[in-house]
N, C-alpha and C. Protein backbone atom coordinates (compact mmCIF):
# COMPACT_ATOMS: atom_id res chain seq x y z
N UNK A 1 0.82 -1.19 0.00
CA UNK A 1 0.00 0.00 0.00
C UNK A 1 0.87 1.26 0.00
N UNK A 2 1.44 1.08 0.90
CA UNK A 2 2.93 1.96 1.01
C UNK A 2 3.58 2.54 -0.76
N UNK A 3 3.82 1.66 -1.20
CA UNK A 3 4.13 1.80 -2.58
C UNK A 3 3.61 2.11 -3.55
N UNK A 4 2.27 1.87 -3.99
CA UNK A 4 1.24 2.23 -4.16
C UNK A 4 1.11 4.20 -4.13
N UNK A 5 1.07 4.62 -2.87
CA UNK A 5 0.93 5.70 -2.70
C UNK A 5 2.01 7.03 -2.82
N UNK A 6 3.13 6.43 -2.64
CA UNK A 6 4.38 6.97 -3.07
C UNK A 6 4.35 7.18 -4.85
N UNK A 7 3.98 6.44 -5.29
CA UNK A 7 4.34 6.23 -6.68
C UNK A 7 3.00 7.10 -7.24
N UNK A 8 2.00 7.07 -6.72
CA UNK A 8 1.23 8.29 -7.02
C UNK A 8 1.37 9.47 -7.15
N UNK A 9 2.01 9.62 -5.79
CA UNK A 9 2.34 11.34 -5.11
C UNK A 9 3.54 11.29 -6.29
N UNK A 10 4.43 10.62 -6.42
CA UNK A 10 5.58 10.84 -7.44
C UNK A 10 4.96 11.45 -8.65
N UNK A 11 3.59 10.40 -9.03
CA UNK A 11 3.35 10.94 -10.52
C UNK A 11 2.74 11.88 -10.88
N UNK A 12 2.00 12.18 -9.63
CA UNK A 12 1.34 13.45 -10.01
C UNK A 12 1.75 14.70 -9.36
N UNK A 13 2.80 14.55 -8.69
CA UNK A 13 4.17 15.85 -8.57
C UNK A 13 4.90 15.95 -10.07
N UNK A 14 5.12 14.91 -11.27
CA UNK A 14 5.85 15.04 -12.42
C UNK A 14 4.29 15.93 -12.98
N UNK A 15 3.52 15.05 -13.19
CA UNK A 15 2.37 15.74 -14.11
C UNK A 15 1.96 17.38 -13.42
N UNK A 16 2.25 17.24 -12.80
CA UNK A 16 1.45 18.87 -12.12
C UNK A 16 3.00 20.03 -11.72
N UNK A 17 4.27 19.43 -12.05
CA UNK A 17 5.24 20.35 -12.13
C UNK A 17 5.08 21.39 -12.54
N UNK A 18 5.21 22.57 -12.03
CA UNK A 18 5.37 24.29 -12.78
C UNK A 18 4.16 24.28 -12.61
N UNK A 19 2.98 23.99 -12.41
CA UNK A 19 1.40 24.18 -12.78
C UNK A 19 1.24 25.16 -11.55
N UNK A 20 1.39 25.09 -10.55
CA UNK A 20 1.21 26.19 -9.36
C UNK A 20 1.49 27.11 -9.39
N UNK A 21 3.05 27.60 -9.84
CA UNK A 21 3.33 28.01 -9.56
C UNK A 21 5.09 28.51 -11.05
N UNK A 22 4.68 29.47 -11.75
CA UNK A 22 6.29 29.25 -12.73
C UNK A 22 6.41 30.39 -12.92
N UNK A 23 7.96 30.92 -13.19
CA UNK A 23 8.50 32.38 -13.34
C UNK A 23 9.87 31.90 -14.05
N UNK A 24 9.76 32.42 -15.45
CA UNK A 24 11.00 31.88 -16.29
C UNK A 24 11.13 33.38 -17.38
N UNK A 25 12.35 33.14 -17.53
CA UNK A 25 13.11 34.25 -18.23
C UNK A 25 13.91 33.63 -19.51
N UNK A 26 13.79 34.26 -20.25
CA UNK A 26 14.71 33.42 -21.60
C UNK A 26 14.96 34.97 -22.56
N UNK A 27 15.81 34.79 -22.84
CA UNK A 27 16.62 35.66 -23.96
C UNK A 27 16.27 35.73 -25.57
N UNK A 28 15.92 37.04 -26.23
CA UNK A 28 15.61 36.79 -27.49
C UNK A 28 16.55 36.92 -28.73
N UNK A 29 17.56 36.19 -28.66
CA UNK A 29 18.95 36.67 -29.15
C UNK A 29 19.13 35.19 -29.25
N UNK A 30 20.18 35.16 -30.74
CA UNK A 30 20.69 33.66 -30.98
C UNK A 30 21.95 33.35 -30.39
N UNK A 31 23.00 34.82 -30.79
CA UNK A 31 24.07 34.97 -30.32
C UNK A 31 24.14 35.73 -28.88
N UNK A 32 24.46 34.49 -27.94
CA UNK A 32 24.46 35.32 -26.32
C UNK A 32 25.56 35.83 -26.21
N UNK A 33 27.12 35.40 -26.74
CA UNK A 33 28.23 35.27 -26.32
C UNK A 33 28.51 37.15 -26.83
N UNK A 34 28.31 37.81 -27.24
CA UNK A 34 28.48 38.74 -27.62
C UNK A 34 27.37 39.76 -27.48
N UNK A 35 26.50 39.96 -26.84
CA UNK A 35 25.75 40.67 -26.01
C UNK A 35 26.22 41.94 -25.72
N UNK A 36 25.84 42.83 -26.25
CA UNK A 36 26.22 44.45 -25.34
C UNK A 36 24.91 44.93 -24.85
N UNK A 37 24.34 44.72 -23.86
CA UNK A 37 23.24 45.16 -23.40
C UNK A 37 22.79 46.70 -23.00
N UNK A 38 23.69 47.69 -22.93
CA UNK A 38 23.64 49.37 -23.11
C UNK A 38 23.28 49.61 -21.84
N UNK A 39 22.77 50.57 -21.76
CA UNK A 39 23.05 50.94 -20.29
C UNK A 39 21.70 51.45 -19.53
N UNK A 40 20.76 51.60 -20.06
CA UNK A 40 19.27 51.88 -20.13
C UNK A 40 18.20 50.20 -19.98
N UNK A 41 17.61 49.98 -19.41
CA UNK A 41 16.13 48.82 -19.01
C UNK A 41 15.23 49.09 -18.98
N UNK A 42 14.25 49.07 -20.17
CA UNK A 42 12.76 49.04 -20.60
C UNK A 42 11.96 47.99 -20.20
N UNK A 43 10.77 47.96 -19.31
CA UNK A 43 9.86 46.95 -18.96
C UNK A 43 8.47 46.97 -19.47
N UNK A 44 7.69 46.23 -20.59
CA UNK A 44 6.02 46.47 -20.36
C UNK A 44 5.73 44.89 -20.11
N UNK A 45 4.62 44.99 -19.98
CA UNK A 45 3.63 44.06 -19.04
C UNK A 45 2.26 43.45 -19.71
N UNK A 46 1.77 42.66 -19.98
CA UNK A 46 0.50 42.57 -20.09
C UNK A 46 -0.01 41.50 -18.42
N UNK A 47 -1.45 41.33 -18.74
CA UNK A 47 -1.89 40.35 -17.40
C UNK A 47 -3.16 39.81 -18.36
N UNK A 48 -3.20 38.44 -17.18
CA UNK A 48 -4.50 38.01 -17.70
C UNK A 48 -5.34 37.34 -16.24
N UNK A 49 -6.07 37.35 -16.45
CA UNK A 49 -6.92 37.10 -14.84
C UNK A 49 -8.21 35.84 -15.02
N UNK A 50 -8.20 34.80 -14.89
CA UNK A 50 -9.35 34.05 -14.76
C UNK A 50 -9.49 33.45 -16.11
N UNK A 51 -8.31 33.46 -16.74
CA UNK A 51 -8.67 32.94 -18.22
C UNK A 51 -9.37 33.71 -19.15
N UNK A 52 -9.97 34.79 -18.25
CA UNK A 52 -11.05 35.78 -19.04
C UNK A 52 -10.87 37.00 -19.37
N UNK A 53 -9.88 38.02 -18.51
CA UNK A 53 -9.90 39.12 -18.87
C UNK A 53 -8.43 39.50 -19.04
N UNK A 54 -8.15 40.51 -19.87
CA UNK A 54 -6.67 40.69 -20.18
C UNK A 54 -6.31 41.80 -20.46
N UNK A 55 -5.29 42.57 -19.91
CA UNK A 55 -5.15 44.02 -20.35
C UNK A 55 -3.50 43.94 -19.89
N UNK A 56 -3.03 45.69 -20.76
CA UNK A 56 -2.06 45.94 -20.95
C UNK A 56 -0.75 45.73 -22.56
N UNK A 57 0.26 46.25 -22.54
CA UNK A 57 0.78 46.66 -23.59
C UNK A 57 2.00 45.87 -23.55
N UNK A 58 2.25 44.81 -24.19
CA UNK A 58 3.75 44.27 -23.70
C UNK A 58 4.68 43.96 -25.05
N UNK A 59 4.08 45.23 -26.08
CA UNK A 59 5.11 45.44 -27.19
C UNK A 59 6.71 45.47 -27.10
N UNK A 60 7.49 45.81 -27.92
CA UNK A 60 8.89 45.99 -27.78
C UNK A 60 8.82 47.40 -27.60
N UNK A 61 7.53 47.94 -28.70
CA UNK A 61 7.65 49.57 -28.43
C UNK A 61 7.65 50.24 -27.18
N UNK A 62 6.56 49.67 -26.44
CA UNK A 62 6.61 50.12 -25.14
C UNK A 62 7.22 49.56 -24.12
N UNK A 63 7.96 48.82 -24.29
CA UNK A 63 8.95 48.93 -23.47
C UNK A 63 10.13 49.89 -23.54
N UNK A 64 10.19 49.58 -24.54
CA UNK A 64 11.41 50.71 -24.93
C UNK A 64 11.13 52.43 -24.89
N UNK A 65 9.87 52.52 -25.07
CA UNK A 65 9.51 53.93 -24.59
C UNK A 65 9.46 53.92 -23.04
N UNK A 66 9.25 53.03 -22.55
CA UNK A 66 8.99 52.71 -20.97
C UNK A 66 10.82 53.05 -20.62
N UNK A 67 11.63 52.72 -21.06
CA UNK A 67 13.02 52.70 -20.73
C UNK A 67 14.02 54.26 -21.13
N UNK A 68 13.27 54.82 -21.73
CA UNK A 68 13.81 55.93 -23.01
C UNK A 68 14.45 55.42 -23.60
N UNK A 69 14.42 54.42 -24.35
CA UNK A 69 15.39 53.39 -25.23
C UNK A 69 15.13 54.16 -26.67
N UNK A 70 16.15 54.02 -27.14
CA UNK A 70 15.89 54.73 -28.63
C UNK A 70 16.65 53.80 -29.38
N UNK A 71 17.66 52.82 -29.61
CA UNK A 71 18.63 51.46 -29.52
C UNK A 71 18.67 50.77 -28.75
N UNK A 72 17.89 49.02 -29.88
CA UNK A 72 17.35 48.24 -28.67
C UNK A 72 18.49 47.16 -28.82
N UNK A 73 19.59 46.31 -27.57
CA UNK A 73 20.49 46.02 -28.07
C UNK A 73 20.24 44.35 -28.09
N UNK A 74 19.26 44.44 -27.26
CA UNK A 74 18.78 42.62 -27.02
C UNK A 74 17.77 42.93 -25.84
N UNK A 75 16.83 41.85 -25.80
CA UNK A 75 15.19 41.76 -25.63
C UNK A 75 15.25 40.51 -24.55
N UNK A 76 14.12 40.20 -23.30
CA UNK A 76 13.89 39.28 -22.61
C UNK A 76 12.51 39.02 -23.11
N UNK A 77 12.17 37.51 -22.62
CA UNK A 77 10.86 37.61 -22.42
C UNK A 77 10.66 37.09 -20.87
N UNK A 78 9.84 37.48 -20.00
CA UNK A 78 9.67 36.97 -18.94
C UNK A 78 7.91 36.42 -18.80
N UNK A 79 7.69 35.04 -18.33
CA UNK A 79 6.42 34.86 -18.07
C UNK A 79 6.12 34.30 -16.73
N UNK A 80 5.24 34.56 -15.92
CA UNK A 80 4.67 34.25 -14.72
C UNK A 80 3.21 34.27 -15.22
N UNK A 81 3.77 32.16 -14.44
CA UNK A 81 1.88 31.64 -14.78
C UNK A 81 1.84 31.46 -12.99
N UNK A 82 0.49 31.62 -12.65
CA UNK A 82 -0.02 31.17 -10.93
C UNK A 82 -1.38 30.12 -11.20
N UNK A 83 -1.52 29.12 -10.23
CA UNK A 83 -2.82 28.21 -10.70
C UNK A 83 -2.84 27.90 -11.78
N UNK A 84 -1.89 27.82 -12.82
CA UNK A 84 -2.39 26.85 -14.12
C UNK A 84 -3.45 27.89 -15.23
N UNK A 85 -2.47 28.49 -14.84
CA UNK A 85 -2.91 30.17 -15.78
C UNK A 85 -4.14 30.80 -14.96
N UNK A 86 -4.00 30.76 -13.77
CA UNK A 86 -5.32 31.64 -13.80
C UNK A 86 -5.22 32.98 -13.04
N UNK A 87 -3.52 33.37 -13.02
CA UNK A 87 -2.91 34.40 -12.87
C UNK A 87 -1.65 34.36 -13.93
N UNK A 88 -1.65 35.41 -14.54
CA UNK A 88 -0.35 35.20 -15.79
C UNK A 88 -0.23 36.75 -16.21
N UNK A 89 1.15 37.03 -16.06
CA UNK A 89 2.04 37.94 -16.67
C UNK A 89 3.07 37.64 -17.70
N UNK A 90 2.89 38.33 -18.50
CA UNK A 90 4.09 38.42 -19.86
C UNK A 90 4.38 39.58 -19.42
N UNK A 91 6.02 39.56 -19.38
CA UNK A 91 6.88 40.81 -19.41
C UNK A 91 7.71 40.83 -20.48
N UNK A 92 7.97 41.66 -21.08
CA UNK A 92 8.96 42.36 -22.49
C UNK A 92 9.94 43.11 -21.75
N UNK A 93 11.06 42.57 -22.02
CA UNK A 93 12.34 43.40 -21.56
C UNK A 93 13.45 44.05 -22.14
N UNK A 94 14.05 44.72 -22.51
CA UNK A 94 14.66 45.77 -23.43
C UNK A 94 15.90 46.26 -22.69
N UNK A 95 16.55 46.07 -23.45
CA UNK A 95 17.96 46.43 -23.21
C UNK A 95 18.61 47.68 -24.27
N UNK A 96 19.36 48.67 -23.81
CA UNK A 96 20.05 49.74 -24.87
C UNK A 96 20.27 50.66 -24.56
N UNK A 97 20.47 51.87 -25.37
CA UNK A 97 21.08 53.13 -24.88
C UNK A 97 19.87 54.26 -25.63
């Protein structure tokens, strides 16, 4: 029985991984190794709430107006899901001078 129940909790800790709870960042650039990121950080945002409602601007433009960026030298994307999307942010991130 013991075993049984372990091997459950195992499988449905693999299947339900990140689902609670995820905040990941990744780079929009092929070449990392050579990166000049400038000296200026632009942030926009969108949200979404309940699967249903969604607002905000999470262009490159506005971020980069968000930053006074006028040269964009390399870009993030950042996403935060809560509950299995039923809190979620996309962030646009901007790098330059």
């Amino acid at each position: 029985m013991i075993r049984k129940t372990t091997v459950l909790m195992c499988l449905v800790a693999l299947l339900t991984s990140g689902c609670l709870y995820t905040n990941v960042q990744r780079p929009l650039d092929k070449d990392l190794q050579n990166t000049d990121l400038g000296s200026k950080e632009g942030r926009s945002s969108n949200r979404s709430v309940l699967w249903l409602f969604a607002w905000g601007d999470a262009g490159t433009k506005a971020a980069a107006e968000n930053g006074d960026i006028t040269v964009i030298n390399h870009a993030d994307q950042e996403f935060m899901v809560v509950l299995f999307g039923l809190y979620s942010r996309y962030t646009m991130v901007v790098y330059g001078d």
